[in-house]
Every structure is written in C-alpha cells, then in structure tokens.
N, C-alpha and C. Protein backbone atom coordinates (compact mmCIF):
# COMPACT_ATOMS: atom_id res chain seq x y z
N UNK A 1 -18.98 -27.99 -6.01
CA UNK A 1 -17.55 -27.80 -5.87
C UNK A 1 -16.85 -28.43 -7.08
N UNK A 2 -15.84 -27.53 -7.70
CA UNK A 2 -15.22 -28.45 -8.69
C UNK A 2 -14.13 -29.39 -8.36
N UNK A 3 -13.91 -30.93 -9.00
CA UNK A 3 -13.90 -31.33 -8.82
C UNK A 3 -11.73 -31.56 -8.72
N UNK A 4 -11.22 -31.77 -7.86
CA UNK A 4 -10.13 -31.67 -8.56
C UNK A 4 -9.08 -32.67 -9.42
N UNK A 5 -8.65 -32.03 -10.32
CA UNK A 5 -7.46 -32.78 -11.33
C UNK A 5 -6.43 -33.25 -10.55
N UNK A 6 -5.99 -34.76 -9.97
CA UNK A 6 -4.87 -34.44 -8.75
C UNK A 6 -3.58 -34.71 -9.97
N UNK A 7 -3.99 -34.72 -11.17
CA UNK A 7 -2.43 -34.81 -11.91
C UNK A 7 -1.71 -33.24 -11.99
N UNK A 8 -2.34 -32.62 -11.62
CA UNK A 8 -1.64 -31.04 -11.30
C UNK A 8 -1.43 -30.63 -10.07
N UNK A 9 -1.44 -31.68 -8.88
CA UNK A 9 -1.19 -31.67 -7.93
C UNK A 9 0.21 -32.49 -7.89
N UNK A 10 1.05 -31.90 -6.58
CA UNK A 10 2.59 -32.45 -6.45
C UNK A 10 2.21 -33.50 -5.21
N UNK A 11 2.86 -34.34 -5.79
CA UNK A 11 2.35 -35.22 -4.23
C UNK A 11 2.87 -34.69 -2.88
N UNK A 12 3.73 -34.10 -2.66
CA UNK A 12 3.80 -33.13 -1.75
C UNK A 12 4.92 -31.71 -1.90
N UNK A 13 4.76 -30.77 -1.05
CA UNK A 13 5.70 -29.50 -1.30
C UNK A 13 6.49 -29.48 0.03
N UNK A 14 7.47 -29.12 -0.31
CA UNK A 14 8.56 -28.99 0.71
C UNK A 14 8.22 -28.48 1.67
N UNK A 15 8.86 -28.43 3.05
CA UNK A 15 8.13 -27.69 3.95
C UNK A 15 8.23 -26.57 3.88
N UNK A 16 9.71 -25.88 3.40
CA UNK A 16 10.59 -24.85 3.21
C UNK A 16 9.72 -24.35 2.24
N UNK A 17 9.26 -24.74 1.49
CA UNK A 17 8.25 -24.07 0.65
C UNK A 17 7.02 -23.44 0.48
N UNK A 18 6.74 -23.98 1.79
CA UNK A 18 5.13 -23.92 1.76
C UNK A 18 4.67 -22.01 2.20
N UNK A 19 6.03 -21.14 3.13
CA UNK A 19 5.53 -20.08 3.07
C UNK A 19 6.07 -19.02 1.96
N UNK A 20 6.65 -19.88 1.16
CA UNK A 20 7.01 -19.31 -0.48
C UNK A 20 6.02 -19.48 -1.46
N UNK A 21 4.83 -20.36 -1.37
CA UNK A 21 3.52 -20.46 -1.96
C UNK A 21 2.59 -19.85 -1.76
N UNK A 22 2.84 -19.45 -0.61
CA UNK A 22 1.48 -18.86 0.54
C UNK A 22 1.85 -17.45 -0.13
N UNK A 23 3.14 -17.07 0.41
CA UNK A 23 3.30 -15.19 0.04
C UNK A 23 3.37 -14.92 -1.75
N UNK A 24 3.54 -16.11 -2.32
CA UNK A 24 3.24 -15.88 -4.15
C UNK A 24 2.04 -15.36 -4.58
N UNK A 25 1.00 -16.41 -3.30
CA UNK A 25 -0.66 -16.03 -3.77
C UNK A 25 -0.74 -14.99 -3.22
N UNK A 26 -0.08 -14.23 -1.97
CA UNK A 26 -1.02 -13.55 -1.47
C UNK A 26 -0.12 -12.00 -2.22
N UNK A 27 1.02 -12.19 -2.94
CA UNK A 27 1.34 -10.92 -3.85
C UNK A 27 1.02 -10.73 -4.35
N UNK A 28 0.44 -11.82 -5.53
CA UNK A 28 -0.58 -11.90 -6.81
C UNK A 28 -2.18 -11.37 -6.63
N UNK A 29 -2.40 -11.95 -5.61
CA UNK A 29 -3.89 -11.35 -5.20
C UNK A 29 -4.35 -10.29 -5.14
N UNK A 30 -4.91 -9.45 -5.54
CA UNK A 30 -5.51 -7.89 -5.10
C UNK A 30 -6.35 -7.89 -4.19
N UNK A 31 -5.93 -7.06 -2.85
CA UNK A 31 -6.73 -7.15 -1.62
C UNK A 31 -7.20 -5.89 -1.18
N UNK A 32 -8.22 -5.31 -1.11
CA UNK A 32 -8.55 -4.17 -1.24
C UNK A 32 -10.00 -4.57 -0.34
N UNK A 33 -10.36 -2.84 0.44
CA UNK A 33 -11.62 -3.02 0.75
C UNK A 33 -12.84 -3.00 -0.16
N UNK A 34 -14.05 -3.30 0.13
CA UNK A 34 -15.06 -3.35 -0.81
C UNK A 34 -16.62 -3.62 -0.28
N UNK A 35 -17.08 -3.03 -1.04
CA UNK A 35 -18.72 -2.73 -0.42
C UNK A 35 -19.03 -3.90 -0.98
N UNK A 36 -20.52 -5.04 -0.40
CA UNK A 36 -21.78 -5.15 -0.52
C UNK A 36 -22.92 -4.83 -0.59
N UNK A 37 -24.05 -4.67 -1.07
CA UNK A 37 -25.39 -3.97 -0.44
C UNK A 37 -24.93 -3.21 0.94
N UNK A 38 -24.04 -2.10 1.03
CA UNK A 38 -23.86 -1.27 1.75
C UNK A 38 -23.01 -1.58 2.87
N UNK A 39 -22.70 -2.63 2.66
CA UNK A 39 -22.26 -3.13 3.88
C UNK A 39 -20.60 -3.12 3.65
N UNK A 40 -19.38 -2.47 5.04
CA UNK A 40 -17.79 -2.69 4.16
C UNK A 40 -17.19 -3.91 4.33
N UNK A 41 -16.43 -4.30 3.68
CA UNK A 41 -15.55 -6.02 3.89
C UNK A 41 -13.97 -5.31 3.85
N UNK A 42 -13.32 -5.33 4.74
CA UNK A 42 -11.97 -4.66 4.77
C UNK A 42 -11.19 -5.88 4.27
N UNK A 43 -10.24 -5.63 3.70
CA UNK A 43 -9.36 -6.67 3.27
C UNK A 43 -9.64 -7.51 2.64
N UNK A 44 -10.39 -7.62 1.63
CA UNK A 44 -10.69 -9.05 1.37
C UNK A 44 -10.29 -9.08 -0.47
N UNK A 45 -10.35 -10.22 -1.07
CA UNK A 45 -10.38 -10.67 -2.42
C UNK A 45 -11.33 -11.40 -3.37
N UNK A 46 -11.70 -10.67 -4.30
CA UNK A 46 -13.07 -11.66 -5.24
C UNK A 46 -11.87 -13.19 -5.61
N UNK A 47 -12.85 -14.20 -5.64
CA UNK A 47 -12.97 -15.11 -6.40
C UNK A 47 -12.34 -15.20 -7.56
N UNK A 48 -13.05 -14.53 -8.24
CA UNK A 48 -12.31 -14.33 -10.02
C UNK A 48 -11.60 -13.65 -10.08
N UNK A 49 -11.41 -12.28 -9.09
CA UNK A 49 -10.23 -11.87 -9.37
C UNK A 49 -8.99 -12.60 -8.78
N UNK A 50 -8.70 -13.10 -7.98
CA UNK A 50 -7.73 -14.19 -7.57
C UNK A 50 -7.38 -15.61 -8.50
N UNK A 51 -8.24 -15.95 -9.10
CA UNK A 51 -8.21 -16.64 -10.32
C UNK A 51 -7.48 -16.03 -11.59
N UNK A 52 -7.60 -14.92 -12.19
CA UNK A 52 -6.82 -14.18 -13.14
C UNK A 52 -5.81 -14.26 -12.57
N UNK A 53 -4.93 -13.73 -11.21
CA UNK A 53 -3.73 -13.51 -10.65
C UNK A 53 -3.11 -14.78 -10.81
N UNK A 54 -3.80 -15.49 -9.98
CA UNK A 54 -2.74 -16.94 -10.07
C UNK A 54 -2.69 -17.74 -11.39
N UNK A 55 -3.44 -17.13 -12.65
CA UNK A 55 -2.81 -17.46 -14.06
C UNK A 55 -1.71 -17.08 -14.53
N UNK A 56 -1.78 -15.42 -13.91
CA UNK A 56 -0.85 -14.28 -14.55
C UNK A 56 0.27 -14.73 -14.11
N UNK A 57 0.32 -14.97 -12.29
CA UNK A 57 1.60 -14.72 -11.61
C UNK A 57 2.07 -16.66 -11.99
N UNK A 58 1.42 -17.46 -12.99
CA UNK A 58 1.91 -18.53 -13.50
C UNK A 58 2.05 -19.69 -12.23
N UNK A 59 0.69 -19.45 -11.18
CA UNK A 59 0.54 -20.29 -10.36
C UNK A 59 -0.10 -21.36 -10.60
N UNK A 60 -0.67 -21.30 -11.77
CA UNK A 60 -2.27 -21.71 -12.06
C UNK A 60 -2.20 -22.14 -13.44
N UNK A 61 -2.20 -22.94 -14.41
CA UNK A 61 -2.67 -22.68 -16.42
C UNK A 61 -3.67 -22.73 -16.84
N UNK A 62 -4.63 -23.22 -15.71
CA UNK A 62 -5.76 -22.58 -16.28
C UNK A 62 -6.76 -22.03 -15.21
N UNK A 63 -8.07 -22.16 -15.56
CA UNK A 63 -8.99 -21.45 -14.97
C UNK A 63 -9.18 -22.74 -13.55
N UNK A 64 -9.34 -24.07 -14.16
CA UNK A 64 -9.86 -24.93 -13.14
C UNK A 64 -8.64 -25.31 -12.22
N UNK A 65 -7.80 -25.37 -12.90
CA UNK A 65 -6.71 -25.19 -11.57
C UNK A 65 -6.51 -24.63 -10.61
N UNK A 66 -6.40 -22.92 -10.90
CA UNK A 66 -6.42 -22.20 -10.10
C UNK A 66 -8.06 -22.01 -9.29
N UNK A 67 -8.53 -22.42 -9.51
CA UNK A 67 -10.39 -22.95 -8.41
C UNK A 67 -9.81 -23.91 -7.60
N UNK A 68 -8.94 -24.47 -8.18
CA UNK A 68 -8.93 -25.80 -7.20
C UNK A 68 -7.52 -25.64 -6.14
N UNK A 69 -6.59 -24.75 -6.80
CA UNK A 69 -5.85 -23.89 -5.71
C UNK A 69 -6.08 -23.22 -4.67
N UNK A 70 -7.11 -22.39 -5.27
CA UNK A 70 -7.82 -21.42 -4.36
C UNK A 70 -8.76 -22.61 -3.29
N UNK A 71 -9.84 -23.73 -3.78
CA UNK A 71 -10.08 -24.57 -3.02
C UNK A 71 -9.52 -25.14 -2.04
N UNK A 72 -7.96 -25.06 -2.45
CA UNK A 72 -7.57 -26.09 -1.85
C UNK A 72 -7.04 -25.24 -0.66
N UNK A 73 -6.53 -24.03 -0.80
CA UNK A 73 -6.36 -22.64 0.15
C UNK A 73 -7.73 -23.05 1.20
N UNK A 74 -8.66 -22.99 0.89
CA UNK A 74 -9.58 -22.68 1.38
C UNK A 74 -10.18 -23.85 2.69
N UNK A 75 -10.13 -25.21 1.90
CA UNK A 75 -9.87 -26.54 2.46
C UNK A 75 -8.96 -26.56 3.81
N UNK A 76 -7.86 -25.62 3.61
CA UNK A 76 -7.02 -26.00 4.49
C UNK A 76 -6.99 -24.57 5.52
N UNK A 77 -7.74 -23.78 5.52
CA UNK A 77 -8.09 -22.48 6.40
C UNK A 77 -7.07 -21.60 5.97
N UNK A 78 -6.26 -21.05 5.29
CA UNK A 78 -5.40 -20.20 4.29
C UNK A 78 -6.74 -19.53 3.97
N UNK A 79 -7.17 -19.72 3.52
CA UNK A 79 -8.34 -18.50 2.71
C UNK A 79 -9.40 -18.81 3.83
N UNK A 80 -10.42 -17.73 3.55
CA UNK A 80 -11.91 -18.38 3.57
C UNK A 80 -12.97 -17.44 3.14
N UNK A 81 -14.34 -17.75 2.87
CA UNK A 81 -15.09 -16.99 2.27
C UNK A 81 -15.42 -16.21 3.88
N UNK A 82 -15.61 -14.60 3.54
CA UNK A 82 -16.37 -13.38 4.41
C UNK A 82 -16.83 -14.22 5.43
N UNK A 83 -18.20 -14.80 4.65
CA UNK A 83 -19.27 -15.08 5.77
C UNK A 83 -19.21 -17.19 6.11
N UNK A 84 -18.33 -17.49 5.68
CA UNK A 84 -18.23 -19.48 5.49
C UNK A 84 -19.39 -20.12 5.16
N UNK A 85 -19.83 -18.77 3.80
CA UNK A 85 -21.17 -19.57 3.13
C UNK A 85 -20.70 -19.96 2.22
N UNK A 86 -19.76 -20.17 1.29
CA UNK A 86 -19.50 -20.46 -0.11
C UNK A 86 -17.59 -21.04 0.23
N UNK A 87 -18.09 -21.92 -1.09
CA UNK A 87 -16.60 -22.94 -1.31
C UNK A 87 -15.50 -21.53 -1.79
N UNK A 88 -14.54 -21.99 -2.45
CA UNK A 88 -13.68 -20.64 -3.48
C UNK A 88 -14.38 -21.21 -4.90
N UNK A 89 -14.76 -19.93 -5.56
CA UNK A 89 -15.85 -20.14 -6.95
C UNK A 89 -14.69 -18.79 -8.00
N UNK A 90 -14.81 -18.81 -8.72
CA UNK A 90 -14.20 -18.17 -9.94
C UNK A 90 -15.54 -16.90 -10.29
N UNK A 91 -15.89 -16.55 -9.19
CA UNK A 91 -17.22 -15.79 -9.29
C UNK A 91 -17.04 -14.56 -8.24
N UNK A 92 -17.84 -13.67 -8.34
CA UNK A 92 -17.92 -12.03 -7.15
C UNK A 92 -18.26 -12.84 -6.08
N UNK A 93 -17.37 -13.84 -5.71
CA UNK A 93 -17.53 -13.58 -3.98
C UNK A 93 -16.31 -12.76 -3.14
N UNK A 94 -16.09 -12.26 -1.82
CA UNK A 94 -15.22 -12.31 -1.18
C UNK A 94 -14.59 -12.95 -0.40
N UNK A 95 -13.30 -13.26 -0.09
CA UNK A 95 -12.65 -14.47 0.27
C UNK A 95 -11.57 -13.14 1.16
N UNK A 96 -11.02 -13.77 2.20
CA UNK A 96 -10.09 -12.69 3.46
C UNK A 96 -8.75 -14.03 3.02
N UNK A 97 -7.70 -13.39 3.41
CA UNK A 97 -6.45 -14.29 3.95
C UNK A 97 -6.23 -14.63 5.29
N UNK A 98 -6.53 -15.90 5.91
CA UNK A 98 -6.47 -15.74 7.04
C UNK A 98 -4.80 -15.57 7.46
N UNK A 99 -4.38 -14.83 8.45
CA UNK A 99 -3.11 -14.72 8.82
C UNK A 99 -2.02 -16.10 9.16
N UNK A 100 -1.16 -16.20 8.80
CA UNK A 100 -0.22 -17.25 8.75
C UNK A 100 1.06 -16.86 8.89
N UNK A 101 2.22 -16.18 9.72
CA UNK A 101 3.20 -15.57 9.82
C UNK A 101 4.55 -16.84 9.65
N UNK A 102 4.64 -17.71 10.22
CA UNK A 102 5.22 -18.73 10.44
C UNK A 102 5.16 -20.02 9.97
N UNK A 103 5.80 -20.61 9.46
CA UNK A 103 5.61 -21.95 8.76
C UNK A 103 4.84 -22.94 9.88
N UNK A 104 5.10 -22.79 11.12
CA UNK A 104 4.75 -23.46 12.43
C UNK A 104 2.92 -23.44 12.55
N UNK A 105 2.27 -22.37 12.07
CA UNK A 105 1.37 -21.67 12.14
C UNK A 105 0.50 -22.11 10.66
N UNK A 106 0.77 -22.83 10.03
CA UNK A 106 0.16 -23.30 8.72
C UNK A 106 -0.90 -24.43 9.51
N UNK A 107 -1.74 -24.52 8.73
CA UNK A 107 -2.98 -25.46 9.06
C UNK A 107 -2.04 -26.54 8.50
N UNK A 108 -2.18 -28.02 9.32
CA UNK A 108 -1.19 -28.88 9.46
C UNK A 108 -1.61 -29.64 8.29
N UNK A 109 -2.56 -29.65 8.11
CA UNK A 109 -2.95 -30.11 6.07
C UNK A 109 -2.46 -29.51 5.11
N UNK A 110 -1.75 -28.41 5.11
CA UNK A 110 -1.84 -27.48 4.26
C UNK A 110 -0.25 -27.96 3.52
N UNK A 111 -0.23 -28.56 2.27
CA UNK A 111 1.02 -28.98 1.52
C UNK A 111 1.83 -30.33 1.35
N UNK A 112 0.44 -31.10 2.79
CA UNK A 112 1.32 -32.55 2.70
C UNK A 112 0.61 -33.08 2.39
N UNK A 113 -0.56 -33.43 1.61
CA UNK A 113 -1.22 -34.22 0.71
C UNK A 113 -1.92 -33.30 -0.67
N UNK A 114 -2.03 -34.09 -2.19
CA UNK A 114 -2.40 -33.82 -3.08
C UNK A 114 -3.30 -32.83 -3.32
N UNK A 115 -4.30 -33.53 -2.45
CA UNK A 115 -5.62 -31.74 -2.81
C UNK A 115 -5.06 -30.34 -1.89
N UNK A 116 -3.32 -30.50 -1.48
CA UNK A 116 -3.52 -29.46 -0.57
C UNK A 116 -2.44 -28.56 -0.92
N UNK A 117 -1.50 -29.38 -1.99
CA UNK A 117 0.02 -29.32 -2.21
C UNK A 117 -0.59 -27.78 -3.60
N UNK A 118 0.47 -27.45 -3.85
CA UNK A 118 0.43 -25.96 -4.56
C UNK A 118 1.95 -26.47 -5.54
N UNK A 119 1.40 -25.91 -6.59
CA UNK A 119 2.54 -26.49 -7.48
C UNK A 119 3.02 -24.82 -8.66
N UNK A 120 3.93 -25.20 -8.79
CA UNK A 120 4.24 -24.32 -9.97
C UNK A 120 3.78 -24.55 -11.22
N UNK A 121 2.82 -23.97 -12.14
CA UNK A 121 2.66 -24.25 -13.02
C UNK A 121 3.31 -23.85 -14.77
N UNK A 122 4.27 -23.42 -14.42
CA UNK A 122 5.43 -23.57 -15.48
C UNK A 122 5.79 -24.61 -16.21
C-alpha cells in the first residue's frame, strides 16, 4: 500500500463538503461496464483510470496523491475493489462506488481525520 503524504491532507473537510467531494470524484470518474476473463462487472472503474481523472478534474497533482485519495475512498467504504481483494492501485483493477445519497449516510470516518479528508489540489 502506498504510503500516505499527510501534508496533502486537510486536517479536516467541512461537513457541508464532504458530498461536494464525493460527487467531484464520482463525475470525474469513468464508470462503465466491463469484461474480465469473460466474466461482466456492471458499473465499475479501473484504478488508473480514476487516477488520470482526479489529476485532470485537479483533485489530485500528482499520481501518488490521487492513490492515496482513491485509498483513502476506499479506507473509508466510498469505493471498493469488485471482489475486496486489492487496496486502490493506479493499475487494471476494478473498483464500484459504493452508494452514498446523503451526507447522513457517509461512512463516519470519511473527512474527519487526515488519511480520510479530500482536499483540493489547486
């Protein structure tokens, strides 16, 4: 797992914010179905391709940041890999969004400490 930088972490994000972070990644993201060895994965997102997005959409400045965004998504049940064999990697895995409609409904880690907080990277 890489390891994270917490100086690109906010020590915390507003609460009001937190489903303005959530719907940034999940616009930026390309979510599309997609085969394995034959097998379909409906909805889901590669790794690396979610990594390019959250550079583009200026979530992220670099590559290890946005791993450790996506980690930190992942840490806090916002993401997770297909099968909950693999961390978030900058590599062809698939990763789903788990559903989150409501700020109430956020995994209660998710924005109030450093490895969990989502920052603008502008």
């Amino acid at each position: 797992m890489v390891s994270r930088d917490r100086s690109v972490w906010a020590s915390s994000v507003d609460r009001h914010d937190r489903l303005t972070h959530l719907s940034r990644f999940r616009a930026a993201v390309p979510v599309r179905a997609r085969f394995h060895h034959g097998r379909l994965y409906p909805s889901v997102f590669v790794g690396a391709g979610a990594e390019v997005a959250m550079r583009a959409a200026r979530m992220a400045h670099s590559t290890q940041v946005a791993v450790a965004v996506g980690a930190a998504l992942l840490d806090a049940g916002v993401v997770s890999h297909v099968t909950d064999e693999h961390g978030f990697k900058d590599e062809w895995y698939f990763n789903r969004s788990n559903e989150f409609v409501e700020e109430k409904d956020l995994p209660h880690c998710f924005g109030e400490c450093p490895e969990t907080a989502i920052v603008d990277a502008r």
